[in-house]
N, C-alpha and C. Protein backbone atom coordinates (compact mmCIF):
# COMPACT_ATOMS: atom_id res chain seq x y z
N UNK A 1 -25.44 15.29 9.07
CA UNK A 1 -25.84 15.39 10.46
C UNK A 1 -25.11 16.56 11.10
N UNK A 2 -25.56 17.67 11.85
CA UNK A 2 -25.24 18.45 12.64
C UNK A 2 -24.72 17.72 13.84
N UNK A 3 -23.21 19.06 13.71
CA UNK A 3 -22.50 19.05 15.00
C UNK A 3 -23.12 18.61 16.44
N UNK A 4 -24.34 19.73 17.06
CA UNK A 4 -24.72 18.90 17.70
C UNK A 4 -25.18 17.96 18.44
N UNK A 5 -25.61 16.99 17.32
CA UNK A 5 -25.92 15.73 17.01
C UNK A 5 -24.87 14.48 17.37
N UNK A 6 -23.85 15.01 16.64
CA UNK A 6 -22.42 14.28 17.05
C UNK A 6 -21.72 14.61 18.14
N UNK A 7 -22.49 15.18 19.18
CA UNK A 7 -21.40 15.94 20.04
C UNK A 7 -20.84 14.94 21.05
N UNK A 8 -21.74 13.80 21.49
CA UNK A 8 -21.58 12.75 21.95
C UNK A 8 -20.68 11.94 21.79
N UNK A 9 -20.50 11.53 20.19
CA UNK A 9 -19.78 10.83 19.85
C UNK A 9 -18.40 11.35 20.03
N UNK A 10 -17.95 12.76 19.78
CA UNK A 10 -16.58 13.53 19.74
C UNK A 10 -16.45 13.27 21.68
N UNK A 11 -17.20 13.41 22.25
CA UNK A 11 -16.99 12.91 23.50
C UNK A 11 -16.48 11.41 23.84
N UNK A 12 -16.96 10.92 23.46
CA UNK A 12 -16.86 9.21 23.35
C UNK A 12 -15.38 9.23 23.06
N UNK A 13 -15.28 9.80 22.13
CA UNK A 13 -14.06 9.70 21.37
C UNK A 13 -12.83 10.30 22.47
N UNK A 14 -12.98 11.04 22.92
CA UNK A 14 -11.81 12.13 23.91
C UNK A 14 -12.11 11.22 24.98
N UNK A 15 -13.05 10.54 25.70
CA UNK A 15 -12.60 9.87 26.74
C UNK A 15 -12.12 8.48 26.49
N UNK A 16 -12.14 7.80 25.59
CA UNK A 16 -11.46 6.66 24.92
C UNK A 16 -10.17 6.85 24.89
N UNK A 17 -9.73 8.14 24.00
CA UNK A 17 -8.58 8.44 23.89
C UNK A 17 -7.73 8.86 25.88
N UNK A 18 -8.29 9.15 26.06
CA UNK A 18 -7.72 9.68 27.45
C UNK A 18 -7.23 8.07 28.37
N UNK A 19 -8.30 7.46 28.16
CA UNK A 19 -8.23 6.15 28.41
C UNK A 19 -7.24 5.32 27.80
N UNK A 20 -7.09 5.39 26.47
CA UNK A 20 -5.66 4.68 25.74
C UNK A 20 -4.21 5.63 26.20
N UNK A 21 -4.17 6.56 25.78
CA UNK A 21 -2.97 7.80 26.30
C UNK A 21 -2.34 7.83 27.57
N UNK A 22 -3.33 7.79 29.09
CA UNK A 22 -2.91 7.75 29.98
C UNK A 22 -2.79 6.18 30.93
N UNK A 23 -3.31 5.28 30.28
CA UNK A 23 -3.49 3.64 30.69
C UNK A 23 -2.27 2.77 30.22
N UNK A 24 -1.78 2.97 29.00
CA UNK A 24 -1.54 2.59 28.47
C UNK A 24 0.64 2.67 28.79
N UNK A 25 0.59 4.15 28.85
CA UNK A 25 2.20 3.91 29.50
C UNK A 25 2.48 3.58 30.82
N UNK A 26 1.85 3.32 31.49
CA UNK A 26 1.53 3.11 32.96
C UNK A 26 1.98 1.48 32.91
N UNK A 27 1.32 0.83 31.62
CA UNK A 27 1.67 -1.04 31.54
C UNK A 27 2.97 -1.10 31.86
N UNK A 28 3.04 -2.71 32.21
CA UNK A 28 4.29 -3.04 32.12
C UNK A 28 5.00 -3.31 30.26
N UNK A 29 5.82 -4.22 30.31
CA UNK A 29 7.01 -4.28 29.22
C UNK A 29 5.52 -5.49 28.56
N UNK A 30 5.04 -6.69 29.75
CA UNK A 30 4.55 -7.49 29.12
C UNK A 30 2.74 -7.29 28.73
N UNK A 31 2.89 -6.19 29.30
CA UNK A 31 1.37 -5.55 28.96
C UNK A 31 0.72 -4.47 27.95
N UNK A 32 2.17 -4.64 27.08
CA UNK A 32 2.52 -3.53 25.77
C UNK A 32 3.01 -4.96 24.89
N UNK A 33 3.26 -5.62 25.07
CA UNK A 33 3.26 -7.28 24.36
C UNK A 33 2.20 -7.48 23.28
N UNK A 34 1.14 -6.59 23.16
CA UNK A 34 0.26 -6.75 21.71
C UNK A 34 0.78 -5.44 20.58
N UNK A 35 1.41 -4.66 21.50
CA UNK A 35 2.37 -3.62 20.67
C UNK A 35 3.76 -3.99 20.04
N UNK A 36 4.01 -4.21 21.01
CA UNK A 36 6.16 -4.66 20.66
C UNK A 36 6.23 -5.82 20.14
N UNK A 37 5.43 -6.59 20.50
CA UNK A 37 5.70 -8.42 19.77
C UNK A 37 6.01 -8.13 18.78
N UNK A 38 4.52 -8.02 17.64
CA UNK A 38 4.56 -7.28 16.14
C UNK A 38 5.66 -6.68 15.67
N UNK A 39 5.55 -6.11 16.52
CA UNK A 39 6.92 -4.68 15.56
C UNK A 39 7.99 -5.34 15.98
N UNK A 40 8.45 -5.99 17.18
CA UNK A 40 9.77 -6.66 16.83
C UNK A 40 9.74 -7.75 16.05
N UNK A 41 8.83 -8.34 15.56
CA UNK A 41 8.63 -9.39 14.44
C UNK A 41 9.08 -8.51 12.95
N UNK A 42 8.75 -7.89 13.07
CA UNK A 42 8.52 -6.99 12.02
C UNK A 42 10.29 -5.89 11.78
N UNK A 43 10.68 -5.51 12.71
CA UNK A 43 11.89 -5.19 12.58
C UNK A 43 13.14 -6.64 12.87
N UNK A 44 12.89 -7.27 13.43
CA UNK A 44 13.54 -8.57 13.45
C UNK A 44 13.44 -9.15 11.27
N UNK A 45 12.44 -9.25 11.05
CA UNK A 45 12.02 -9.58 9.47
C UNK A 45 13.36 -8.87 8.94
N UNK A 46 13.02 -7.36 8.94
CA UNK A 46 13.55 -6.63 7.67
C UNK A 46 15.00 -6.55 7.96
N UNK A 47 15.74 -6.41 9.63
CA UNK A 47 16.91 -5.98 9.78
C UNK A 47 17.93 -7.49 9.55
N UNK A 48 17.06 -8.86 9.88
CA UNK A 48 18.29 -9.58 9.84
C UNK A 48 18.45 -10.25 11.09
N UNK A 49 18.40 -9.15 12.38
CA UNK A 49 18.45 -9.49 13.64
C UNK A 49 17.78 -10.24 14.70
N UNK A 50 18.52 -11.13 15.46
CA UNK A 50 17.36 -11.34 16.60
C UNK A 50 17.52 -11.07 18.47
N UNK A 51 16.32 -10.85 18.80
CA UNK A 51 16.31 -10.14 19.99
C UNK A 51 16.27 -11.35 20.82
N UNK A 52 15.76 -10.58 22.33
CA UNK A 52 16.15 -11.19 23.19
C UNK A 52 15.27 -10.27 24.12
N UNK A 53 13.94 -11.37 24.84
CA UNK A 53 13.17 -10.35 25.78
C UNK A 53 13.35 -10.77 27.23
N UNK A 54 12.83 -9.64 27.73
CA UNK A 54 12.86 -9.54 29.49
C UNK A 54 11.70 -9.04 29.53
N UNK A 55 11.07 -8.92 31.02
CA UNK A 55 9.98 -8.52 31.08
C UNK A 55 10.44 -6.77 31.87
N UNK A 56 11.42 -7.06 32.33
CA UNK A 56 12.15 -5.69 33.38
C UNK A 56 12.86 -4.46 32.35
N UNK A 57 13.47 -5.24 30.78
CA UNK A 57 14.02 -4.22 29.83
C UNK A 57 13.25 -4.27 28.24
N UNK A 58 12.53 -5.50 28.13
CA UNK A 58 11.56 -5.57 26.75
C UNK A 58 12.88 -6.21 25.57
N UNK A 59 12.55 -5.76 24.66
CA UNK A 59 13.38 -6.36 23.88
C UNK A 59 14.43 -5.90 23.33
N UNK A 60 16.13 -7.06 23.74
CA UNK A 60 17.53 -6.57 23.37
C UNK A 60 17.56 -6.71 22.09
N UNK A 61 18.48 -5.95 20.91
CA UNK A 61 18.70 -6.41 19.95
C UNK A 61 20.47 -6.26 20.27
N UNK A 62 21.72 -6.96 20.63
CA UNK A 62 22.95 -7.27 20.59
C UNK A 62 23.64 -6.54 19.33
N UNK A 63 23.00 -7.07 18.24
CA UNK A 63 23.69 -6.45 17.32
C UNK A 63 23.71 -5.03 16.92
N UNK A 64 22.80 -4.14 17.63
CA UNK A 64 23.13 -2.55 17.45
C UNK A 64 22.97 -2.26 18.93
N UNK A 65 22.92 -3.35 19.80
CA UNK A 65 22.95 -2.41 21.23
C UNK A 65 22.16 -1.36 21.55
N UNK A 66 20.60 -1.80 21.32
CA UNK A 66 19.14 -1.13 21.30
C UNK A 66 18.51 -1.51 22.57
N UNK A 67 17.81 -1.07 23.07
CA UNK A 67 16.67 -1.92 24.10
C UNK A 67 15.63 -1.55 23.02
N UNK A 68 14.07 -2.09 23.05
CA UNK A 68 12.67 -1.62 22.79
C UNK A 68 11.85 -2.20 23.47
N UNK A 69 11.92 -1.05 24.05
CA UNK A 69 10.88 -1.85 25.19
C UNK A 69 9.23 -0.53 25.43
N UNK A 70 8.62 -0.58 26.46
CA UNK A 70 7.17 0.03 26.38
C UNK A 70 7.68 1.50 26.15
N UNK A 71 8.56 1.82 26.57
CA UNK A 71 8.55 3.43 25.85
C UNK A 71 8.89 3.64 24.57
N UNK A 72 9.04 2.76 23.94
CA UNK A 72 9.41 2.81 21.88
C UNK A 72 7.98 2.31 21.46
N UNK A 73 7.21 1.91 22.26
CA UNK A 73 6.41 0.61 21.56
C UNK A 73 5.38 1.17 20.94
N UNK A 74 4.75 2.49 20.68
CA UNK A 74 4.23 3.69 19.83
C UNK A 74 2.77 3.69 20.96
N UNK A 75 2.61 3.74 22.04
CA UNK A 75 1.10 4.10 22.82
C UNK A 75 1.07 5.17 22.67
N UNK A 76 1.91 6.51 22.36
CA UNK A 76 1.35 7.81 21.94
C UNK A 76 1.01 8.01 20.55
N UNK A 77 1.21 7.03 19.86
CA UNK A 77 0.81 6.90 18.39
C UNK A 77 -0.05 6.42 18.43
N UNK A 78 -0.26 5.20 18.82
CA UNK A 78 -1.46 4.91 18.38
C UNK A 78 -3.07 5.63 19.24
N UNK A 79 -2.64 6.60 20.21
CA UNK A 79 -3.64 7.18 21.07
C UNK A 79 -4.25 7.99 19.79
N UNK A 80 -2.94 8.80 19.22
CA UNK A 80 -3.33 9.98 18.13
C UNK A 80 -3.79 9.74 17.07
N UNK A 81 -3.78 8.67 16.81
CA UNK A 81 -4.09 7.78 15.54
C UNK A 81 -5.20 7.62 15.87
N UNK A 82 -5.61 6.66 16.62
CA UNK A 82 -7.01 6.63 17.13
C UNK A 82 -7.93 7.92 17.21
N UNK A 83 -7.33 8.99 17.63
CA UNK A 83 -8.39 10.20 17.82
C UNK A 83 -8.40 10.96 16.64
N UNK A 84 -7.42 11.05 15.94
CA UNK A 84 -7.33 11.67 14.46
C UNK A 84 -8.57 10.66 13.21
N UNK A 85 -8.76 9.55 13.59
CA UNK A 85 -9.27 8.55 13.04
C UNK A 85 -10.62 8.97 13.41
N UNK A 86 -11.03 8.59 14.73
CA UNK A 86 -12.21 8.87 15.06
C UNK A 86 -13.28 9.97 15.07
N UNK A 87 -12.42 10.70 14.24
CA UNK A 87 -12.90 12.59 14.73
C UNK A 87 -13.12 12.63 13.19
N UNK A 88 -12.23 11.95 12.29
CA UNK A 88 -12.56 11.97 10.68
C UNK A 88 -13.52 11.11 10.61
N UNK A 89 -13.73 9.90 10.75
CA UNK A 89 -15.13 8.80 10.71
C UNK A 89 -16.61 10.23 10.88
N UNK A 90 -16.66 10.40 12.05
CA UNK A 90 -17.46 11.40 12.77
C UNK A 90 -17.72 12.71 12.32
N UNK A 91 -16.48 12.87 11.18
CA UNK A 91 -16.79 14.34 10.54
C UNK A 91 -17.59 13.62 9.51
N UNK A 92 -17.52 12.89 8.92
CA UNK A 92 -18.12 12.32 7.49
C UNK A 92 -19.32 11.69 7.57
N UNK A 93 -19.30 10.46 8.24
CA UNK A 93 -20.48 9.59 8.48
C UNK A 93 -21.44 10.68 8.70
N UNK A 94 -22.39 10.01 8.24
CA UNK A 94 -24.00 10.85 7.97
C UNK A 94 -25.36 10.02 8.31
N UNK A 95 -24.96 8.94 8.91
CA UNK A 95 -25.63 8.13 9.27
C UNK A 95 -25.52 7.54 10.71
N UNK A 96 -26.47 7.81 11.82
CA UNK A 96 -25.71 7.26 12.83
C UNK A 96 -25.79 5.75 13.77
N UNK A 97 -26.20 4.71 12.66
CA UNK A 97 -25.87 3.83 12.76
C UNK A 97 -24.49 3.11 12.53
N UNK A 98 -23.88 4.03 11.87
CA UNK A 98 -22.00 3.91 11.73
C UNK A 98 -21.40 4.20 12.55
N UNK A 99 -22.16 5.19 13.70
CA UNK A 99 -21.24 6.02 14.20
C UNK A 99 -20.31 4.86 15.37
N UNK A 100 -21.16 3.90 16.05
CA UNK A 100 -21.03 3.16 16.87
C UNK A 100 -19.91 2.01 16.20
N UNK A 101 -19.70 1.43 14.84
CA UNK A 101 -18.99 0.82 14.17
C UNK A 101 -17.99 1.45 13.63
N UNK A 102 -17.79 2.84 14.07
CA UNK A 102 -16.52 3.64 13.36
C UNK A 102 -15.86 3.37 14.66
N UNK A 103 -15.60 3.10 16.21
CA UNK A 103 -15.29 3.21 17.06
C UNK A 103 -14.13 2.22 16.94
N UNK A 104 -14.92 0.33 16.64
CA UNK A 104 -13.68 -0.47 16.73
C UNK A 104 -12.70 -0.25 15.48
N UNK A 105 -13.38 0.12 14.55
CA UNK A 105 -12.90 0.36 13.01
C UNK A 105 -11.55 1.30 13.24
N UNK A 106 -11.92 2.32 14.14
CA UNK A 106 -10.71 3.25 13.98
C UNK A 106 -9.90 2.90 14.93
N UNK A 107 -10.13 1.99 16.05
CA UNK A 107 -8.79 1.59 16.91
C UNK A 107 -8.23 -0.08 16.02
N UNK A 108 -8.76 -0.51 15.73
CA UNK A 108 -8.12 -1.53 14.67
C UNK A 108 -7.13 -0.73 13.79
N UNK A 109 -7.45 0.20 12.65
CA UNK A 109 -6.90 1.19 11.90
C UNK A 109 -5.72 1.56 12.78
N UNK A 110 -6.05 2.33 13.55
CA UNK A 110 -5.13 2.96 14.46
C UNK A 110 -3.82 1.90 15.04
N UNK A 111 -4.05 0.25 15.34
CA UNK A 111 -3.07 -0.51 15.48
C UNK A 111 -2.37 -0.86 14.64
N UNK A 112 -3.15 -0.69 13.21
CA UNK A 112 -2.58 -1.46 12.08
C UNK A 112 -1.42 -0.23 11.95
N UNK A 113 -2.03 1.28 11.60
CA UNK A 113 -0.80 2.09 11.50
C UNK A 113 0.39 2.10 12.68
N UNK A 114 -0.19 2.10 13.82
CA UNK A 114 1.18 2.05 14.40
C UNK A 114 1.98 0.89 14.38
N UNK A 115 2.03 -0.05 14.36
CA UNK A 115 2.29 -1.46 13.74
C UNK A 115 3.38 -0.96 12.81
N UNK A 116 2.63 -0.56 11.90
CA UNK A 116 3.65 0.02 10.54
C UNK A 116 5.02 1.05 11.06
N UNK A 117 3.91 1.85 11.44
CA UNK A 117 5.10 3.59 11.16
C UNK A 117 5.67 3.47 12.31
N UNK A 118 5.71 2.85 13.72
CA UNK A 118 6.74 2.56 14.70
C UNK A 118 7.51 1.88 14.10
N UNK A 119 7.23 0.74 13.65
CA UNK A 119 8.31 -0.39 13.53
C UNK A 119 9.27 0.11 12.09
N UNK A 120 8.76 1.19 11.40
CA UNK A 120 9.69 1.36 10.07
C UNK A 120 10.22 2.75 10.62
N UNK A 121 9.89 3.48 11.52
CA UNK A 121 10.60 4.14 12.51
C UNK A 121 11.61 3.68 13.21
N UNK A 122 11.89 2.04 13.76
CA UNK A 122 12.66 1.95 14.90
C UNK A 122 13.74 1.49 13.58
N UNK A 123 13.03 0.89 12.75
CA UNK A 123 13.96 -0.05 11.42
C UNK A 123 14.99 1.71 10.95
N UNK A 124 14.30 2.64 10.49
CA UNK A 124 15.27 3.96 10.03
C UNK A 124 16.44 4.43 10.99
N UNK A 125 16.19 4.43 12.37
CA UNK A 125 16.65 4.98 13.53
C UNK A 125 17.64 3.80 13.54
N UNK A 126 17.91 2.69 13.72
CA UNK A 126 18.65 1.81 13.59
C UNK A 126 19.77 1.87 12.41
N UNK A 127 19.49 2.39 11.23
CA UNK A 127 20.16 2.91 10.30
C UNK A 127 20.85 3.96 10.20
N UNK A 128 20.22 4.80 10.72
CA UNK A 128 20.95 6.14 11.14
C UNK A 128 21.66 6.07 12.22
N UNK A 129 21.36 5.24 13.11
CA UNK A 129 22.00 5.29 14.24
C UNK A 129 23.85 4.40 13.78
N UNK A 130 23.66 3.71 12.82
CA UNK A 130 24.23 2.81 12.76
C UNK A 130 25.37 3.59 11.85
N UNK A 131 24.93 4.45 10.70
CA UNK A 131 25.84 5.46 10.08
C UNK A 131 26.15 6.89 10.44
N UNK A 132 25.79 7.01 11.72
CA UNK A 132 25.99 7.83 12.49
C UNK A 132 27.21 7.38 13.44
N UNK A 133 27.50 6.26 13.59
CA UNK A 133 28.85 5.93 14.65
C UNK A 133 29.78 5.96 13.34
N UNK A 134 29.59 5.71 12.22
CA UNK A 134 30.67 5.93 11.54
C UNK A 134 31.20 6.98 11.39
N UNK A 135 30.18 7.80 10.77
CA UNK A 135 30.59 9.53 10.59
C UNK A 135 30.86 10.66 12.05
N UNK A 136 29.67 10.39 12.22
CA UNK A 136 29.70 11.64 13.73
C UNK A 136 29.83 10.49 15.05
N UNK A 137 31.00 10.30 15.19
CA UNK A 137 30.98 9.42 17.00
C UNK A 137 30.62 10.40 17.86
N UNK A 138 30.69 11.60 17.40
CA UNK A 138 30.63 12.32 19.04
C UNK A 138 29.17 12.99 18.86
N UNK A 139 28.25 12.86 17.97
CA UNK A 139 27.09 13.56 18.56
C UNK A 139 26.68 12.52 19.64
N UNK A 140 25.36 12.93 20.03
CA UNK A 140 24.61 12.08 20.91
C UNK A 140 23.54 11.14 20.03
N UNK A 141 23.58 9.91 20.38
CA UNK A 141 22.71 9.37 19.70
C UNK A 141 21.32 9.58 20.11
N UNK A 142 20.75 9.93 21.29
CA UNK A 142 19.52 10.11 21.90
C UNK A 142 19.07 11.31 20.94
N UNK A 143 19.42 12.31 20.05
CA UNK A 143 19.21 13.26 19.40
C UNK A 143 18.92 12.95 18.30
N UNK A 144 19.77 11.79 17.85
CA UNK A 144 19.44 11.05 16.26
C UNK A 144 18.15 10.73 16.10
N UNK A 145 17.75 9.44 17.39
CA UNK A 145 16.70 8.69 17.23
C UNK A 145 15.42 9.59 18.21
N UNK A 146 15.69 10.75 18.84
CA UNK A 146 14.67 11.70 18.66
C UNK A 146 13.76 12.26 17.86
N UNK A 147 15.16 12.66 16.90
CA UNK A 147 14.59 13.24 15.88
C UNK A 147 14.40 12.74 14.95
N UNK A 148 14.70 11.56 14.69
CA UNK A 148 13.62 10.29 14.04
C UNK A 148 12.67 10.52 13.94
N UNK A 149 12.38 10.02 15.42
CA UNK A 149 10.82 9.33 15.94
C UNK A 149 9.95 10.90 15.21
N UNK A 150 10.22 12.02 15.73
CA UNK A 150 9.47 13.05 15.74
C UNK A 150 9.01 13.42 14.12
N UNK A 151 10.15 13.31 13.05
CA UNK A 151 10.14 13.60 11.77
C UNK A 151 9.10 12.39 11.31
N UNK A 152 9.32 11.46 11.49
CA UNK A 152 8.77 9.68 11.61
C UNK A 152 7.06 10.08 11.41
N UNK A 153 7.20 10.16 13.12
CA UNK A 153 5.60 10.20 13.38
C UNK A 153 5.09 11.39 12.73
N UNK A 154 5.47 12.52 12.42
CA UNK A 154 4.57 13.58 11.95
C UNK A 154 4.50 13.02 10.28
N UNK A 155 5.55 12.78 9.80
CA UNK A 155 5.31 12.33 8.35
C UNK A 155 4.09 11.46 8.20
N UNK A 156 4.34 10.55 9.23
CA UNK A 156 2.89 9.41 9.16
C UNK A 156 1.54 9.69 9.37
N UNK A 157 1.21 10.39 10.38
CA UNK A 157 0.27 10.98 10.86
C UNK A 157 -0.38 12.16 9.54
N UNK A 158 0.38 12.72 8.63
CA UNK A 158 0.02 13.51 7.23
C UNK A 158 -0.41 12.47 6.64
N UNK A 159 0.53 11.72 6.36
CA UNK A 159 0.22 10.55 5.28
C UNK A 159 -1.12 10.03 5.88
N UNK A 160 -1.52 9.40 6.56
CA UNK A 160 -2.46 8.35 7.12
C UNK A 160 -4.19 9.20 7.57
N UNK A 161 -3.47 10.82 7.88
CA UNK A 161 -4.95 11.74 7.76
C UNK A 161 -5.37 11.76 5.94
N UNK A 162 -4.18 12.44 5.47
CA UNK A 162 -4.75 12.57 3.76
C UNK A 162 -5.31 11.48 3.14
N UNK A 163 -4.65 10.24 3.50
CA UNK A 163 -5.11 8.79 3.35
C UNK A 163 -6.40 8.44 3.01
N UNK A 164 -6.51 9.02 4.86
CA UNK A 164 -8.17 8.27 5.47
C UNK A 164 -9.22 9.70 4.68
N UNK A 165 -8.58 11.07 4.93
CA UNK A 165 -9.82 12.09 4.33
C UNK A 165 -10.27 11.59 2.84
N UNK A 166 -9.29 11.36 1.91
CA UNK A 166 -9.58 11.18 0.52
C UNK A 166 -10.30 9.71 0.33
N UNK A 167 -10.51 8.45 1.01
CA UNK A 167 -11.02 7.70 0.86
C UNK A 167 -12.05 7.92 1.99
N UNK A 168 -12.70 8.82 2.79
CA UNK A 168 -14.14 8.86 3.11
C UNK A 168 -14.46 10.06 2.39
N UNK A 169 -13.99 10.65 1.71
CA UNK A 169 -14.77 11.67 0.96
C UNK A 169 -14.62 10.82 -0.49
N UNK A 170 -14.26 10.21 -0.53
CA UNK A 170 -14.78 9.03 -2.02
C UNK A 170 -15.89 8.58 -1.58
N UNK A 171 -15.96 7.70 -0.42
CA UNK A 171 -16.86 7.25 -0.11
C UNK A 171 -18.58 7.86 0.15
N UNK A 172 -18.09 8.73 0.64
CA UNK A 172 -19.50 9.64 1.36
C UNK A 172 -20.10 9.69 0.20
N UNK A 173 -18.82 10.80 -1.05
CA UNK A 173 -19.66 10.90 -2.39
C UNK A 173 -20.02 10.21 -3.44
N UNK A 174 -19.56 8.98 -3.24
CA UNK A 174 -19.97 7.76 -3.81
C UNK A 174 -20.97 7.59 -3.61
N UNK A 175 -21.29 7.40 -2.45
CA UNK A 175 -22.79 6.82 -1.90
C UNK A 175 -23.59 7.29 -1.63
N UNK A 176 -23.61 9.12 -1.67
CA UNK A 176 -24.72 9.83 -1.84
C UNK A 176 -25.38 10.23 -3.08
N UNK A 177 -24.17 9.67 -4.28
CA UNK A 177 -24.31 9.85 -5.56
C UNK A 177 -25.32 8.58 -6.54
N UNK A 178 -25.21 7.45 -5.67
CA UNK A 178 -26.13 6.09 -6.29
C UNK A 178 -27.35 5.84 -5.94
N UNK A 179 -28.04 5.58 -6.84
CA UNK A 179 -29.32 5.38 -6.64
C UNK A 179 -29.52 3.87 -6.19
N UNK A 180 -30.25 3.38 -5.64
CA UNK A 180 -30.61 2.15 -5.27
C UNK A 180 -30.90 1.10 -6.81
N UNK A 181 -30.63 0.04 -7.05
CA UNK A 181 -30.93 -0.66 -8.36
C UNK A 181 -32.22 -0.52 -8.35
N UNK A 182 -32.85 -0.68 -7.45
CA UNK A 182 -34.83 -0.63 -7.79
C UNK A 182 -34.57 0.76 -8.40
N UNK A 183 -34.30 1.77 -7.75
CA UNK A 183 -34.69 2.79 -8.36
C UNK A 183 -34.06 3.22 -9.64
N UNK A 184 -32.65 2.57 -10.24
CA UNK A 184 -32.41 2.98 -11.11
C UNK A 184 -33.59 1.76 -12.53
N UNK A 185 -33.83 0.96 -11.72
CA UNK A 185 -34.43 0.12 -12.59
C UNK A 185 -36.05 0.65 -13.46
N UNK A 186 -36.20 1.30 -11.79
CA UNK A 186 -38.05 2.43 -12.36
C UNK A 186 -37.92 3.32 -13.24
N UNK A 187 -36.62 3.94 -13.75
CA UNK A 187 -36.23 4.94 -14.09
C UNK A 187 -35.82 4.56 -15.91
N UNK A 188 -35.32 3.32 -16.04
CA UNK A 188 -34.98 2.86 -17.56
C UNK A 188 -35.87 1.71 -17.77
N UNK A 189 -37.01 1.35 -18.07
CA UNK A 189 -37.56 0.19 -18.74
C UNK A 189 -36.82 -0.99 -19.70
């Protein structure tokens, strides 16, 4: 399908995203609660630790003296995720009865990764942060877990495009490559 054919949909897509990106940090602590729950379940799991929520600071963890609250909770990840997602569905699909089912597909996708790569982000940053008071007391820690997050999210965002390109270009050429069973059936007696 020609570009502009899809041009709609890449629209769809940029005002969705504009809509998640700018809506979304604006929530409160308990309106990012389908974001942070998870991932503090999820870093609570692996570290050992348990928190302690407010609705005014989000969630304490005591034992490293963390807050996570709506500004950790990945809404700029998962905005980019979502639009990196949606723009690959839309480059591939060739059919545009998908196009409308690539929409929830890629913000589901898009939660499931940030889910992941925040919460094994806040889990690394916690580590570093943590062998970082041993070795260097005097840097700043706001620099550590900066440059986390930043190394973090771009690593993920590679990983999770190469991911998604190599399994819809399996797909596309999978399925432009098979014949229907009737037809392979007319074809061998």
């Amino acid at each position: 399908m020609k570009i502009s054919k899809k041009i709609f949909y890449y629209f769809s897509a940029l005002i969705i995203f504009g809509i998640i990106r700018f809506s979304l940090p604006k929530a409160s602590n308990n309106g990012i609660l389908f974001l942070s729950a998870p991932q503090n379940f999820i870093i609570q799991t692996f570290t050992g630790s348990a928190s302690q929520y407010s609705e005014e600071k989000g969630f304490y963890y005591p034992q490293y003296h963390i807050y996570f609250d709506k500004s950790c909770a990945g809404t700029g990840f998962l905005s980019i995720a979502f639009l990196m997602l949606i723009f690959l569905f839309i480059k591939h699909l060739q059919k545009q009865k998908y196009f409308m089912i690539s929409f929830p597909v890629a913000l589901i996708l898009a939660y499931l990764f940030t889910l992941f790569s925040n919460s094994f982000r806040v889990i690394v940053s916690v580590v570093l942060q943590e062998n970082a008071s041993r070795y260097l007391s005097d840097r700043p820690h706001y620099l550590i877990h900066g440059t986390t997050g930043i190394l973090m999210d771009l690593t993920f965002f590679i990983l999770i495009y190469l991911f998604m390109e190599r399994t819809l270009l399996y797909l596309t050429n999978h399925s432009n490559h098979e014949k229907p069973i009737t037809a392979q059936m007319a074809t061998h007696p």
